[in-house]
PDB file of N, CA and C in Angstrom:
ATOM      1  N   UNK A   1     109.550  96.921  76.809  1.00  0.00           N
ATOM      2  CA  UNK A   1     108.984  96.491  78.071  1.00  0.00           C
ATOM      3  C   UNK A   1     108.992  94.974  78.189  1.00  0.00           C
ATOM      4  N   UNK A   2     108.738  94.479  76.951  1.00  0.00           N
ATOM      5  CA  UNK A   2     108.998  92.920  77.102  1.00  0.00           C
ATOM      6  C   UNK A   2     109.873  92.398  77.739  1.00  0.00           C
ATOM      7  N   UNK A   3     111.249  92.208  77.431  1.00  0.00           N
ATOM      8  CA  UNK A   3     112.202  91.868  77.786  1.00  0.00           C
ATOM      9  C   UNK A   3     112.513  92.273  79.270  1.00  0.00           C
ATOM     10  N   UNK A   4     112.004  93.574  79.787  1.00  0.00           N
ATOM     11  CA  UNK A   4     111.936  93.912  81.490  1.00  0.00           C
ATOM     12  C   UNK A   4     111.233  92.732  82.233  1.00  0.00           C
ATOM     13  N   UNK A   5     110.168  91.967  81.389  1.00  0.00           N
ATOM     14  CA  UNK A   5     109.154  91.323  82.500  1.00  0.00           C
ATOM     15  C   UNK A   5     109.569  90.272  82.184  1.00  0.00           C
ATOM     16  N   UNK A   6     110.640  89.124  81.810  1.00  0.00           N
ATOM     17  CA  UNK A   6     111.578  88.517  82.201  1.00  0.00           C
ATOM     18  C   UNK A   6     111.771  88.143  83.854  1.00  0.00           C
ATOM     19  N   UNK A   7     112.068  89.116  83.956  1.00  0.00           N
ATOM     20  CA  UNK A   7     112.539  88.512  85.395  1.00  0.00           C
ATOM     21  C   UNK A   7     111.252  88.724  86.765  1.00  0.00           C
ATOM     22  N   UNK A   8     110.150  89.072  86.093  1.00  0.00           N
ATOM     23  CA  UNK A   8     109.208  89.456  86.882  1.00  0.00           C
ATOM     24  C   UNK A   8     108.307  87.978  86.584  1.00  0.00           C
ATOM     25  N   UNK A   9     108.589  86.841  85.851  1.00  0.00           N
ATOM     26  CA  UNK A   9     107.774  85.725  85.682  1.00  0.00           C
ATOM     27  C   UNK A   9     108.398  84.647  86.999  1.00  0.00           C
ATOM     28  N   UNK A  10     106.634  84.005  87.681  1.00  0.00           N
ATOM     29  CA  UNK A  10     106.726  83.449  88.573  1.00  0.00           C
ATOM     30  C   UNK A  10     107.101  84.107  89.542  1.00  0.00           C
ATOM     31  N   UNK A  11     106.908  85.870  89.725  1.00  0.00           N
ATOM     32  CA  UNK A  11     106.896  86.025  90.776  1.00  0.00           C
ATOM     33  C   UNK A  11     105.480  87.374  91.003  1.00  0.00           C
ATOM     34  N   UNK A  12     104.987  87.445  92.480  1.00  0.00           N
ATOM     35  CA  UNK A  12     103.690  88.074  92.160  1.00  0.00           C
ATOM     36  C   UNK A  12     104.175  89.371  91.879  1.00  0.00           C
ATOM     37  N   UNK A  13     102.672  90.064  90.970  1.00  0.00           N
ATOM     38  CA  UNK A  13     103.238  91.819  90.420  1.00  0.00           C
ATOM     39  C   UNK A  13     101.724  91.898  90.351  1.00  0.00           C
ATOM     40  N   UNK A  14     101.832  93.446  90.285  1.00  0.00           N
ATOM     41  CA  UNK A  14     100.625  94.192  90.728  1.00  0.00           C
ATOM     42  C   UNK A  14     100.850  94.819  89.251  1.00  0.00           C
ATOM     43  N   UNK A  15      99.435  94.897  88.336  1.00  0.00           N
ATOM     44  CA  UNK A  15      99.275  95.247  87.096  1.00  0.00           C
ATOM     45  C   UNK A  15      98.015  96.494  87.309  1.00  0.00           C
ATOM     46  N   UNK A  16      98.578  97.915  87.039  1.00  0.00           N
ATOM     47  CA  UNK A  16      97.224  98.677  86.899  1.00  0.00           C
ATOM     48  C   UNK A  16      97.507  99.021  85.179  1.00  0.00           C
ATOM     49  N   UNK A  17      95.980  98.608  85.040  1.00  0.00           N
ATOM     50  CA  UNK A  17      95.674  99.078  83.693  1.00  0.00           C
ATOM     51  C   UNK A  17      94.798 100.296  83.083  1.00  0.00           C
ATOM     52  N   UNK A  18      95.007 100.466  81.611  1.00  0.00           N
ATOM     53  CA  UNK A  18      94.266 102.187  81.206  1.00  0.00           C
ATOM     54  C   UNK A  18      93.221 102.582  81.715  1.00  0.00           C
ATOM     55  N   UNK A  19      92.644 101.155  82.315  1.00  0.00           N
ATOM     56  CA  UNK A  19      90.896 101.633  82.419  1.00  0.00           C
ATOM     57  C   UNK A  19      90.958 101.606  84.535  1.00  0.00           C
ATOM     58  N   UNK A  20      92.180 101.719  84.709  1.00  0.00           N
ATOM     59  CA  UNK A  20      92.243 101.995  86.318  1.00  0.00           C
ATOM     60  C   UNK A  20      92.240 101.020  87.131  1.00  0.00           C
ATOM     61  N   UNK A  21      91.998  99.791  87.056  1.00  0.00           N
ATOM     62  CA  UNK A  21      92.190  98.458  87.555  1.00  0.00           C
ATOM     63  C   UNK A  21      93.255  97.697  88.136  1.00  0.00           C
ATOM     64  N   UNK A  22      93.283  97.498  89.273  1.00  0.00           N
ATOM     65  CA  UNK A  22      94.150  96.702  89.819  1.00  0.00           C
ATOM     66  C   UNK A  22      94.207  95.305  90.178  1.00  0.00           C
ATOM     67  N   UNK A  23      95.224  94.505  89.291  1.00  0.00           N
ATOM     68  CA  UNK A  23      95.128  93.494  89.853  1.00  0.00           C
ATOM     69  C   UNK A  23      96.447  92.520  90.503  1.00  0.00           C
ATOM     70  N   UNK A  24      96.317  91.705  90.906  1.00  0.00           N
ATOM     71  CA  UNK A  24      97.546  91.181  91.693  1.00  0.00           C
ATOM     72  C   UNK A  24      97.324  89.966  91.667  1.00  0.00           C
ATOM     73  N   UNK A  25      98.610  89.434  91.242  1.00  0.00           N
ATOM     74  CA  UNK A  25      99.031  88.085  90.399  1.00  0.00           C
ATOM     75  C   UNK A  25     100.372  87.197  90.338  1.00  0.00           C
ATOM     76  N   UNK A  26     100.282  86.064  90.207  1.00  0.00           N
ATOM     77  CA  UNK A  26     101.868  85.617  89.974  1.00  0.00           C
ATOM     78  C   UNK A  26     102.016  85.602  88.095  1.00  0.00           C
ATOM     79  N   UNK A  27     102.614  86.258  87.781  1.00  0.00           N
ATOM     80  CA  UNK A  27     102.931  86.519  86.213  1.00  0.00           C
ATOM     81  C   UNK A  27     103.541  84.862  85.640  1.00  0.00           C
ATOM     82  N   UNK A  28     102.548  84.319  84.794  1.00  0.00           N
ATOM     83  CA  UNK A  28     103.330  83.161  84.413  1.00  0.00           C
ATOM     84  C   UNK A  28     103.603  83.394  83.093  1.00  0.00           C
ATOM     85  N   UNK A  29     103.417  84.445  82.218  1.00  0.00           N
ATOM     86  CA  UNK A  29     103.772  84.371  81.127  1.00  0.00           C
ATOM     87  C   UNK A  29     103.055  85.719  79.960  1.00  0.00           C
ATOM     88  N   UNK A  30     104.102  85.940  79.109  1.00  0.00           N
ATOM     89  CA  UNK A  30     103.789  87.281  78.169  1.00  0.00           C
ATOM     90  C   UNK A  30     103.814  87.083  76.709  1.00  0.00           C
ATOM     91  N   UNK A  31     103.476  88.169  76.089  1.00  0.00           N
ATOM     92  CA  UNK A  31     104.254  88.130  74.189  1.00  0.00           C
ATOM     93  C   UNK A  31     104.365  89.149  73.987  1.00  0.00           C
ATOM     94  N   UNK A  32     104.716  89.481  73.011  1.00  0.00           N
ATOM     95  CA  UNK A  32     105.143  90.939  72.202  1.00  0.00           C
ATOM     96  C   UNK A  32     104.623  91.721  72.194  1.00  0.00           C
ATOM     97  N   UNK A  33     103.284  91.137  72.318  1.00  0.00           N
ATOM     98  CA  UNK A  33     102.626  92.600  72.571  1.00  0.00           C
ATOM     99  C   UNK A  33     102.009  92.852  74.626  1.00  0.00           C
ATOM    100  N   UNK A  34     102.656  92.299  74.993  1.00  0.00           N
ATOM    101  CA  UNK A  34     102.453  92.574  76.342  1.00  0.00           C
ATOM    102  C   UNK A  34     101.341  92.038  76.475  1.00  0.00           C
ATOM    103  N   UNK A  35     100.319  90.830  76.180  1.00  0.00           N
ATOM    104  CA  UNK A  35      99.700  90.114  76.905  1.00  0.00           C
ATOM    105  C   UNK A  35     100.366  89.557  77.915  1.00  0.00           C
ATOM    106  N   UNK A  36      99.331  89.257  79.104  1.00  0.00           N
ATOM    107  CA  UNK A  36      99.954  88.773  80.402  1.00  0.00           C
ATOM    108  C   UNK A  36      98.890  88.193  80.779  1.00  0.00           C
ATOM    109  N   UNK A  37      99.391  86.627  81.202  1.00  0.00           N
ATOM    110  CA  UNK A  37      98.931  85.743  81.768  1.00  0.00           C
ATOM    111  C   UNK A  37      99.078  85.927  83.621  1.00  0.00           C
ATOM    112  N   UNK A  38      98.024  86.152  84.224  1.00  0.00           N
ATOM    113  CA  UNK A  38      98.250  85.742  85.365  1.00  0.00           C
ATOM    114  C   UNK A  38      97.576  84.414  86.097  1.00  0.00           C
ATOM    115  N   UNK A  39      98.433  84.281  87.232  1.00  0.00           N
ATOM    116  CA  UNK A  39      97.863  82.774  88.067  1.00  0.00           C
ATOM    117  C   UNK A  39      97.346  83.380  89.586  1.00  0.00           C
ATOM    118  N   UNK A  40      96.880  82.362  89.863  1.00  0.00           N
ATOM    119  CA  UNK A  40      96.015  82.958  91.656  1.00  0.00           C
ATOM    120  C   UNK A  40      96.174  84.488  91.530  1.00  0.00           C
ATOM    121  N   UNK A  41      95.467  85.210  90.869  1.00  0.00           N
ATOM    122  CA  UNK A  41      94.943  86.134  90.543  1.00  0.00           C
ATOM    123  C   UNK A  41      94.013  86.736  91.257  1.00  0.00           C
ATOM    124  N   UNK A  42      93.887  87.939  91.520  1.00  0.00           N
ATOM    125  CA  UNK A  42      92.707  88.894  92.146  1.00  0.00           C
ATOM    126  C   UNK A  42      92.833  90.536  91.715  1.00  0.00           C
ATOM    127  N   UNK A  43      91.482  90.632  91.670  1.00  0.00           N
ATOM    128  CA  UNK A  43      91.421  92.515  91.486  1.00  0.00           C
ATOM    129  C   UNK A  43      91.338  93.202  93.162  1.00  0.00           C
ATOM    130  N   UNK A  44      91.603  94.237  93.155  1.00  0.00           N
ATOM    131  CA  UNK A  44      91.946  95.211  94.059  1.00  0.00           C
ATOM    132  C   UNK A  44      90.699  95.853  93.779  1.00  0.00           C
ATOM    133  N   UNK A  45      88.951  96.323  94.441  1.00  0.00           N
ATOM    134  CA  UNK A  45      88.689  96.970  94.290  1.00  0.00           C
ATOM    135  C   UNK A  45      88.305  98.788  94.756  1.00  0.00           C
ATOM    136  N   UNK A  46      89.101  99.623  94.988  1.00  0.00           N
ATOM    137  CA  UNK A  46      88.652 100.478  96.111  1.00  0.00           C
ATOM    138  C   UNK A  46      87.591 101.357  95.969  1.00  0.00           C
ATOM    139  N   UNK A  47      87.171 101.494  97.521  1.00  0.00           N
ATOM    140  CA  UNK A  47      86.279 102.427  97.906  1.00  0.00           C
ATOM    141  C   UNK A  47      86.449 103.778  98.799  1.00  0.00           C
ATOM    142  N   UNK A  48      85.750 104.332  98.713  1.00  0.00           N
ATOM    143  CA  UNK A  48      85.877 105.497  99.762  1.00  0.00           C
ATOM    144  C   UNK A  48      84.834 105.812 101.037  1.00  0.00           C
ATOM    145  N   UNK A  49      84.436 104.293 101.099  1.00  0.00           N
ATOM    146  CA  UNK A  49      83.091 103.807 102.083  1.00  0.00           C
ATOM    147  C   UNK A  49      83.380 102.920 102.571  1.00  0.00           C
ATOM    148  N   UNK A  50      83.837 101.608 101.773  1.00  0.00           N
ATOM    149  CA  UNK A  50      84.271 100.670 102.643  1.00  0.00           C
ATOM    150  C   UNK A  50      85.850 100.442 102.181  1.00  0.00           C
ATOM    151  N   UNK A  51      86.127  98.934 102.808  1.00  0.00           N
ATOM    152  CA  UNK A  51      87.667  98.704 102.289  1.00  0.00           C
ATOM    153  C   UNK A  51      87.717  97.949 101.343  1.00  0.00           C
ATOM    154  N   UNK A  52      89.532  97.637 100.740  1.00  0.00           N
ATOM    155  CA  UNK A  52      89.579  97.115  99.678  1.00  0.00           C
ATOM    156  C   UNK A  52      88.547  95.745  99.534  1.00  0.00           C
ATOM    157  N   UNK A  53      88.007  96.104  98.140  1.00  0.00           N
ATOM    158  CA  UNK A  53      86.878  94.367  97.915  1.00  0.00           C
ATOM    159  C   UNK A  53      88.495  93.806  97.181  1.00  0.00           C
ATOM    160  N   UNK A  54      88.301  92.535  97.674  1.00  0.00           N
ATOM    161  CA  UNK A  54      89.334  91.610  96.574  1.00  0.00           C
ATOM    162  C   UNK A  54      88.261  90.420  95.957  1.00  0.00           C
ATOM    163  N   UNK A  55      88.873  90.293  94.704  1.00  0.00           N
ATOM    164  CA  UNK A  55      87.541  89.444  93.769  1.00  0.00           C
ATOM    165  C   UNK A  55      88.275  88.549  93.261  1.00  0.00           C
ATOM    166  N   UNK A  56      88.522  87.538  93.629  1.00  0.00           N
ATOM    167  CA  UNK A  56      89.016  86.285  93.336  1.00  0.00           C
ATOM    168  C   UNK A  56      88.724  86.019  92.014  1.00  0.00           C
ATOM    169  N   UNK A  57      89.998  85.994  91.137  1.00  0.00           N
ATOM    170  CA  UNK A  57      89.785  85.189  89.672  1.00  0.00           C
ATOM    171  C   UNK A  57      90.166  84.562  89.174  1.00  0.00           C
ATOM    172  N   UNK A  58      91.312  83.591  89.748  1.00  0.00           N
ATOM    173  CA  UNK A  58      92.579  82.853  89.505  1.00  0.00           C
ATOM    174  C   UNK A  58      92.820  82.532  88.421  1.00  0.00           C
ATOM    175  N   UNK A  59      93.101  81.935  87.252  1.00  0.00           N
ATOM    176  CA  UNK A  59      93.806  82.402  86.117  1.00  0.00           C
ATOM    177  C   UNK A  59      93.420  83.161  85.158  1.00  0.00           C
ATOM    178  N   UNK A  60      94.097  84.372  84.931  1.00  0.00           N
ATOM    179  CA  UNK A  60      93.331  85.394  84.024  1.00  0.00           C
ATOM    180  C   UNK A  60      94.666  86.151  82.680  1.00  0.00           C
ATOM    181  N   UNK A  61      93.605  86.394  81.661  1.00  0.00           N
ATOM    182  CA  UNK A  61      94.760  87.443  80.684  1.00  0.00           C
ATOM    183  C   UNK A  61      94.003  88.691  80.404  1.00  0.00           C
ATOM    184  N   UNK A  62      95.411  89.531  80.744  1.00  0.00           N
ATOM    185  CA  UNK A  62      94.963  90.714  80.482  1.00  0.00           C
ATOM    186  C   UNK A  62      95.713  91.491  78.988  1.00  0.00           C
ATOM    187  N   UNK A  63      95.180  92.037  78.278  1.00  0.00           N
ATOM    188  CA  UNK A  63      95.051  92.550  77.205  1.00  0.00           C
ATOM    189  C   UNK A  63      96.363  93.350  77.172  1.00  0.00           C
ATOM    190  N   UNK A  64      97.607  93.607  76.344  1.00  0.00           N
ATOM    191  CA  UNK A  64      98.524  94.511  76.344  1.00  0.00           C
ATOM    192  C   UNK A  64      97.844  95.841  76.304  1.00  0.00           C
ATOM    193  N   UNK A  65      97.436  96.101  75.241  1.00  0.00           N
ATOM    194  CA  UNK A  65      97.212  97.350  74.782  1.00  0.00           C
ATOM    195  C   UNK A  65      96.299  97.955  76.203  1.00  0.00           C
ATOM    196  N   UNK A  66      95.954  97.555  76.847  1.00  0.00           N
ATOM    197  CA  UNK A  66      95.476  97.628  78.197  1.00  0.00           C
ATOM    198  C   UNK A  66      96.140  98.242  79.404  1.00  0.00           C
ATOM    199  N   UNK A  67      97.571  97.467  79.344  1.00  0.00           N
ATOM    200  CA  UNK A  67      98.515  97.594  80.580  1.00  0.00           C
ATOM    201  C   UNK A  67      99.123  98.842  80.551  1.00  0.00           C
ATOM    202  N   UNK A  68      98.923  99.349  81.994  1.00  0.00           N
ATOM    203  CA  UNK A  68      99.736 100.759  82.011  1.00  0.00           C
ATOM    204  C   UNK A  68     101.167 100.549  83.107  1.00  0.00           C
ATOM    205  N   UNK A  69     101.317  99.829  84.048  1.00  0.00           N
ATOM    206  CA  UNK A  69     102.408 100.155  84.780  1.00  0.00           C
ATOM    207  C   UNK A  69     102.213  98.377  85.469  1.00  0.00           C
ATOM    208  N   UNK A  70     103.502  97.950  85.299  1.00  0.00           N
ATOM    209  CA  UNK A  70     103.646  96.699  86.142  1.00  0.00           C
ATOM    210  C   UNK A  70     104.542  96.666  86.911  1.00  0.00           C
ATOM    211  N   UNK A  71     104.333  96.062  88.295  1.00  0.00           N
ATOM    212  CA  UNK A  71     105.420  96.100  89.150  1.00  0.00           C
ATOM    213  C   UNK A  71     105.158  94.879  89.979  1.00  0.00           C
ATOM    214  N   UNK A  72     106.532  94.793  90.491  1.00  0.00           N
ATOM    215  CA  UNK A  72     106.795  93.510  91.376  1.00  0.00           C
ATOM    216  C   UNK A  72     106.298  93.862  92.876  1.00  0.00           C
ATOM    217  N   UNK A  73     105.498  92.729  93.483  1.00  0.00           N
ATOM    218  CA  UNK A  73     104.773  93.078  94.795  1.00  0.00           C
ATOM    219  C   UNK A  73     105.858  92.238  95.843  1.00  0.00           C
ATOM    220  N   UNK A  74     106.060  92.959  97.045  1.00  0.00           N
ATOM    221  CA  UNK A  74     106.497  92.533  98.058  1.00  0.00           C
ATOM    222  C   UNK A  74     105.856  91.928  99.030  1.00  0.00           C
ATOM    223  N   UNK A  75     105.648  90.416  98.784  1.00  0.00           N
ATOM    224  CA  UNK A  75     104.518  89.460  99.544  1.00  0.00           C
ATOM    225  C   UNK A  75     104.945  90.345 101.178  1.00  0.00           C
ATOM    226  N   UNK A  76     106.285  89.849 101.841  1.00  0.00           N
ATOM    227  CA  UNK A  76     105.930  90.410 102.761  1.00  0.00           C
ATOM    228  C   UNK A  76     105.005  91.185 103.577  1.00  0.00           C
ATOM    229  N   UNK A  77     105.645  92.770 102.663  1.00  0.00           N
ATOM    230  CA  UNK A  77     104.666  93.609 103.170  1.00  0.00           C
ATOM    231  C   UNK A  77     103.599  94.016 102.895  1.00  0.00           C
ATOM    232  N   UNK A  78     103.131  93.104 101.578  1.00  0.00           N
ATOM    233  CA  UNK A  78     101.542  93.405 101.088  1.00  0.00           C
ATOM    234  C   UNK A  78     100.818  92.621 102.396  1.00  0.00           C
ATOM    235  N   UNK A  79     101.212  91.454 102.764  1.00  0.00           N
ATOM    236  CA  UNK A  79     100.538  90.870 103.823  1.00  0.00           C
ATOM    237  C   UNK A  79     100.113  91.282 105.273  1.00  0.00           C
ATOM    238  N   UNK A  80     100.967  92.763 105.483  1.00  0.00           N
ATOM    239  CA  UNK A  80     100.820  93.058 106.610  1.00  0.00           C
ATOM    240  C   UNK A  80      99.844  94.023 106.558  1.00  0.00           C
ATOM    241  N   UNK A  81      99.783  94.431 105.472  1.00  0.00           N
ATOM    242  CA  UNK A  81      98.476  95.489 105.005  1.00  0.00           C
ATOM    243  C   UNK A  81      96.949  94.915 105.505  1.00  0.00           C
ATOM    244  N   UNK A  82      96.051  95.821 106.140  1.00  0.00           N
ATOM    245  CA  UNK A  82      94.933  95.205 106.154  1.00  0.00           C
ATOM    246  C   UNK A  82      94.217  96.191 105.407  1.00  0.00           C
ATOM    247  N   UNK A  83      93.911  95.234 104.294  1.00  0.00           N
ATOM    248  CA  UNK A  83      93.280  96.216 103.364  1.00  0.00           C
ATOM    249  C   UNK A  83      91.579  96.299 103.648  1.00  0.00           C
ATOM    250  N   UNK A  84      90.866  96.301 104.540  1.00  0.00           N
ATOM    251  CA  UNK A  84      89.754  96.513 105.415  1.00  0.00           C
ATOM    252  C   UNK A  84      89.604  98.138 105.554  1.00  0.00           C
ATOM    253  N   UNK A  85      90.866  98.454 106.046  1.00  0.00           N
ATOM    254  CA  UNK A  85      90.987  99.798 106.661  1.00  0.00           C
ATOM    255  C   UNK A  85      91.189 100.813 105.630  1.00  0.00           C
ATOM    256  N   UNK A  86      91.716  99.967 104.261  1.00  0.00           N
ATOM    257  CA  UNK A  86      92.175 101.267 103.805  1.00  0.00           C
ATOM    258  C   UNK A  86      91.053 101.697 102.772  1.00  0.00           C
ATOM    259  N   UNK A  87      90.936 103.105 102.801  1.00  0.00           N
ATOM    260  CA  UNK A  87      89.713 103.809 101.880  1.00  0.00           C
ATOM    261  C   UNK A  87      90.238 104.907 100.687  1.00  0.00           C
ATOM    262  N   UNK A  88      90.201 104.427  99.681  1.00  0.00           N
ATOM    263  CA  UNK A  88      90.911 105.751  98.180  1.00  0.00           C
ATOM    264  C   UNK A  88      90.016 105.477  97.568  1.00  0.00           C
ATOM    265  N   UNK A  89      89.976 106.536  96.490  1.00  0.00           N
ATOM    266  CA  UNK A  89      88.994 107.075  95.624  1.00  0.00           C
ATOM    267  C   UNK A  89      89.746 105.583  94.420  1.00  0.00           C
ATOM    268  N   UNK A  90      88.822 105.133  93.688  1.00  0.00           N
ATOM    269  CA  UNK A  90      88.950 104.585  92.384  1.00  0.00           C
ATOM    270  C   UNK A  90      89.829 105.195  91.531  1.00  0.00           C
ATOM    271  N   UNK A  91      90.860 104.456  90.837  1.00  0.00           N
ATOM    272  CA  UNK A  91      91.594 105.357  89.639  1.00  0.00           C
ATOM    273  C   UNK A  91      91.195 105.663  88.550  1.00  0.00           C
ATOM    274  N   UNK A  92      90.829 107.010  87.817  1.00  0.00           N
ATOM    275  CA  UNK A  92      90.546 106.882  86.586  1.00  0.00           C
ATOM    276  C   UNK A  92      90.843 106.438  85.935  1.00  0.00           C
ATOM    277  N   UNK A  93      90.547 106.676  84.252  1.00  0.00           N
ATOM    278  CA  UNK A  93      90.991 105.758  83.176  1.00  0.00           C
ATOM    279  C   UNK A  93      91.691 106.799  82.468  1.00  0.00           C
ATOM    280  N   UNK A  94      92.718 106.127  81.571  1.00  0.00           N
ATOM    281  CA  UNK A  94      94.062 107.294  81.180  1.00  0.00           C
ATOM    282  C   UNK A  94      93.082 107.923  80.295  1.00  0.00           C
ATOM    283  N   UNK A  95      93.648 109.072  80.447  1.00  0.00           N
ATOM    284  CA  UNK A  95      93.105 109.812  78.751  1.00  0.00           C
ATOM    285  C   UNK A  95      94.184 110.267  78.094  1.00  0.00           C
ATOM    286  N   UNK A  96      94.107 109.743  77.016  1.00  0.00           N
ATOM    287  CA  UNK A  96      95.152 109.844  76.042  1.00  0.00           C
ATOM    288  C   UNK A  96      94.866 111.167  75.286  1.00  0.00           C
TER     289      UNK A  96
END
């Protein structure tokens, strides 16, 4: 997986991790074991009452052994999203 997130540095990616967490970030940097540095950083929090909370944390690391799925975000169309409106249940946490 290392070598995939190469080309995903300096640009923003959306990281959900084991314990269900979303966050969204510009990736400035990794290691071997999949620590990840993010910059202007925020969590995604959802509800099924109100809309997405976003929680400002700007530079943050998140734990490899942590990370479950990383992907590259499309500023575009994340921007057109109003995440106000939108309502989902919280993700669980993996069970292994």
């Amino acid at each position: 997986m290392a070598s995939g997130l190469e080309s995903y540095v300096n640009h923003t990616v959306s990281i959900i991790t084991a314990d269900g967490r979303n966050f969204i970030g510009t990736l400035k940097g990794f290691d071997q074991t999949i620590n990840l540095i993010l910059e202007e950083s925020h969590e995604r929090v959802y509800s099924t009452t109100t809309g997405v909370e976003q929680v400002v944390l700007g530079l943050h690391i998140i734990r490899g052994d942590n990370v479950a799925v990383v992907g590259e975000m499309d500023e575009d169309i994340d921007s057109q999203i109003n995440l106000a409106n939108i309502r989902a249940e919280p993700l669980s946490t993996i069970a292994h």
